[in-house]
Protein backbone atom coordinates (compact mmCIF):
# COMPACT_ATOMS: atom_id res chain seq x y z
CA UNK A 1 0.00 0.00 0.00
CA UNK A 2 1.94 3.08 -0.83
CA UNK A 3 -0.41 6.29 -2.03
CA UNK A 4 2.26 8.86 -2.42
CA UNK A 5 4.15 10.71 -5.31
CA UNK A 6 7.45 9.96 -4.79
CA UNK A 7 8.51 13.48 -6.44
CA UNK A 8 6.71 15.51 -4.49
CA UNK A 9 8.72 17.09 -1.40
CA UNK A 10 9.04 14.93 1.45
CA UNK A 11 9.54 16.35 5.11
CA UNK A 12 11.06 15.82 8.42
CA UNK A 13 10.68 18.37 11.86
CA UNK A 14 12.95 17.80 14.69
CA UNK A 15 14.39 19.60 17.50
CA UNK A 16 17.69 18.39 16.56
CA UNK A 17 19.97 20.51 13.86
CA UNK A 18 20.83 18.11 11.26
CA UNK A 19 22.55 17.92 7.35
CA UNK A 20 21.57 13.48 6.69
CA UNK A 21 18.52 12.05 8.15
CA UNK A 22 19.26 7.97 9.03
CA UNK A 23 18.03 5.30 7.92
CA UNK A 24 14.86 4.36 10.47
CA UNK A 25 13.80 7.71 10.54
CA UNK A 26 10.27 9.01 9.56
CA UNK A 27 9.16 11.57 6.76
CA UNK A 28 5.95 12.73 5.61
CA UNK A 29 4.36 14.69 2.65
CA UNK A 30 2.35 16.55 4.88
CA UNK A 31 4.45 20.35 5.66
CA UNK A 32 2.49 21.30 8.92
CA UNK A 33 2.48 17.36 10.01
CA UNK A 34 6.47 17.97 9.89
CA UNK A 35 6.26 20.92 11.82
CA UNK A 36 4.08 19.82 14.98
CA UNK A 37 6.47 16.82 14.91
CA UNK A 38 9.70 19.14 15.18
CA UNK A 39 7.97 19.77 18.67
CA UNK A 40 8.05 16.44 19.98
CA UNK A 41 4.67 16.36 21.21
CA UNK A 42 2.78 13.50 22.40
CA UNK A 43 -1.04 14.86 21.59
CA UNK A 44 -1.56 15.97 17.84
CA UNK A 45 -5.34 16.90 16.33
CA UNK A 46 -5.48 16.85 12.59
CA UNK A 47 -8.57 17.84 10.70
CA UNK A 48 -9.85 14.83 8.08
CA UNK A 49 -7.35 16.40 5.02
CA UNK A 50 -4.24 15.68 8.02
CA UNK A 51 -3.27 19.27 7.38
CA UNK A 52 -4.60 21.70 10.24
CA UNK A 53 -2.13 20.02 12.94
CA UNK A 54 -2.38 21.53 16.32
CA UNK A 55 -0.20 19.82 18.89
CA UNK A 56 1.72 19.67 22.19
CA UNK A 57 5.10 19.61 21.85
CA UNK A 58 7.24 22.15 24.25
CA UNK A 59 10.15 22.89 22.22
CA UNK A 60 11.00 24.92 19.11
CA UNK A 61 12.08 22.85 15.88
CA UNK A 62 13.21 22.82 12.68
CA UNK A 63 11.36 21.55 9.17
CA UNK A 64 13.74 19.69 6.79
CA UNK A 65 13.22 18.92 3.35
CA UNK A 66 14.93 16.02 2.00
CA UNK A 67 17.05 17.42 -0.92
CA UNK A 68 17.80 14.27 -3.00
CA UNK A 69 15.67 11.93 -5.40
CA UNK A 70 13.12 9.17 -3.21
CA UNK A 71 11.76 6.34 -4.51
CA UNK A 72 10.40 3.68 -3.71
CA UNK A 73 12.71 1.28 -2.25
CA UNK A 74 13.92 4.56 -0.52
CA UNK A 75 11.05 4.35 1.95
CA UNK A 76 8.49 2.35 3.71
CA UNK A 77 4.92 3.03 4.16
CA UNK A 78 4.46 2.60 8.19
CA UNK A 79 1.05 0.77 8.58
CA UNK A 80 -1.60 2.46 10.87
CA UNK A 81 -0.97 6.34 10.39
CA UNK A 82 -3.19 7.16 7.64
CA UNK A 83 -1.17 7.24 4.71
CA UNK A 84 0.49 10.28 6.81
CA UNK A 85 4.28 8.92 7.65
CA UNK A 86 6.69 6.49 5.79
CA UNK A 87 9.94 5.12 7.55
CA UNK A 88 13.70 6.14 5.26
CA UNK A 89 15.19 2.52 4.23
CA UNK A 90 18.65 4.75 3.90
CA UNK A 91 20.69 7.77 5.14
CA UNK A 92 19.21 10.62 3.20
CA UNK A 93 20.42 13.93 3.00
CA UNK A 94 18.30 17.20 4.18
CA UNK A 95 18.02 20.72 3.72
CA UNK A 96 16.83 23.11 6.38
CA UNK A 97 13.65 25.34 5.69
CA UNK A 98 13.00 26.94 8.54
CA UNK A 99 13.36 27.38 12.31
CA UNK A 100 10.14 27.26 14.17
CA UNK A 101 9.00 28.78 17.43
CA UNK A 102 6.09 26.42 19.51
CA UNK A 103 3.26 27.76 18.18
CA UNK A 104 4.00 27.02 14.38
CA UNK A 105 1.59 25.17 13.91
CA UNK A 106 -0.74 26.25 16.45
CA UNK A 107 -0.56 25.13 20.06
CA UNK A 108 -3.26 22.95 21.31
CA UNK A 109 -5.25 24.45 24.52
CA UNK A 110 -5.74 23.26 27.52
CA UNK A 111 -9.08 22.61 27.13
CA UNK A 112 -8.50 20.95 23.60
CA UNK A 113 -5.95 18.49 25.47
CA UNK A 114 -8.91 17.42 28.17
CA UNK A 115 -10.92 16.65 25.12
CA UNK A 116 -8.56 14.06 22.97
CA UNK A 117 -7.40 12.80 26.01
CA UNK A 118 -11.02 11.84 27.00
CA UNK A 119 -11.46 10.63 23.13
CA UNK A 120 -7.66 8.92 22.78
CA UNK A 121 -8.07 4.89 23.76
CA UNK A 122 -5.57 3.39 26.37
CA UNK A 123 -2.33 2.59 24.91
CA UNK A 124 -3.06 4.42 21.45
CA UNK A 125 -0.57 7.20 20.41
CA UNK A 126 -2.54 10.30 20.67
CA UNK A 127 -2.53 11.04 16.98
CA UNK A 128 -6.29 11.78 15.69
CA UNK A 129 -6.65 11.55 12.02
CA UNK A 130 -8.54 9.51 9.33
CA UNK A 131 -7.85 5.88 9.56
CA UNK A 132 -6.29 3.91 6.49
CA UNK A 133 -8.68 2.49 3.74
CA UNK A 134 -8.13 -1.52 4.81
């Protein structure tokens, strides 16, 4: 199952400065997805296109691009996120886009937390968004 286009951009956030993304890591097509990530937050809400992210996460980040060719031995599709994130099979190299400060994307409130926390099943990861097709 891979629903992608493998020359679109692809995108990493992290809190970590970085020039080569290893192998293991995950990417996504999805810019602001990136960006909450770069937080390291453990509640995310996306909206059902996976692009209005709010999130968690308490410290700033960076958004990567990855600045060579993918294809599709380059990555694997990682089962049960939606079609959202896709694990690198290999070192791949990155370019930095920008530095972000916590509330790019938006933050989530307190009273937004109380909510998916009431909605979030035990021992599920705290990421809301539409589930995959099978």
């Amino acid at each position: 199952m891979d629903k992608c286009d493998y020359g679109a951009p692809w995108y990493h956030g992290s809190p970590d400065k970085l020039r080569v993304l290893r192998k293991g890591s995950w990417i996504t097509q999805l810019r602001e997805m990136a960006k909450a990530f770069s937080h390291k937050p453990t509640l995310m809400s996306l909206d059902d296109d996976c692009r209005n992210v709010k999130h968690n996460g308490r410290q700033p980040g960076f958004l990567y691009v990855v600045s060579e060719p993918i294809g599709t031995d380059d990555v694997s599709y990682l089962r049960d996120t939606a079609q959202t994130h896709w694990q690198t099979q290999r070192d791949l190299q990155v370019r930095l886009l920008a530095e972000l400060p916590l509330d790019d994307p938006p933050q989530l409130s307190e009273e937004e937390i109380a909510d998916l926390r009431k909605e979030i099943p035990e021992g599920a990861t705290g990421m809301i968004c539409t589930p995959d097709d099978d």
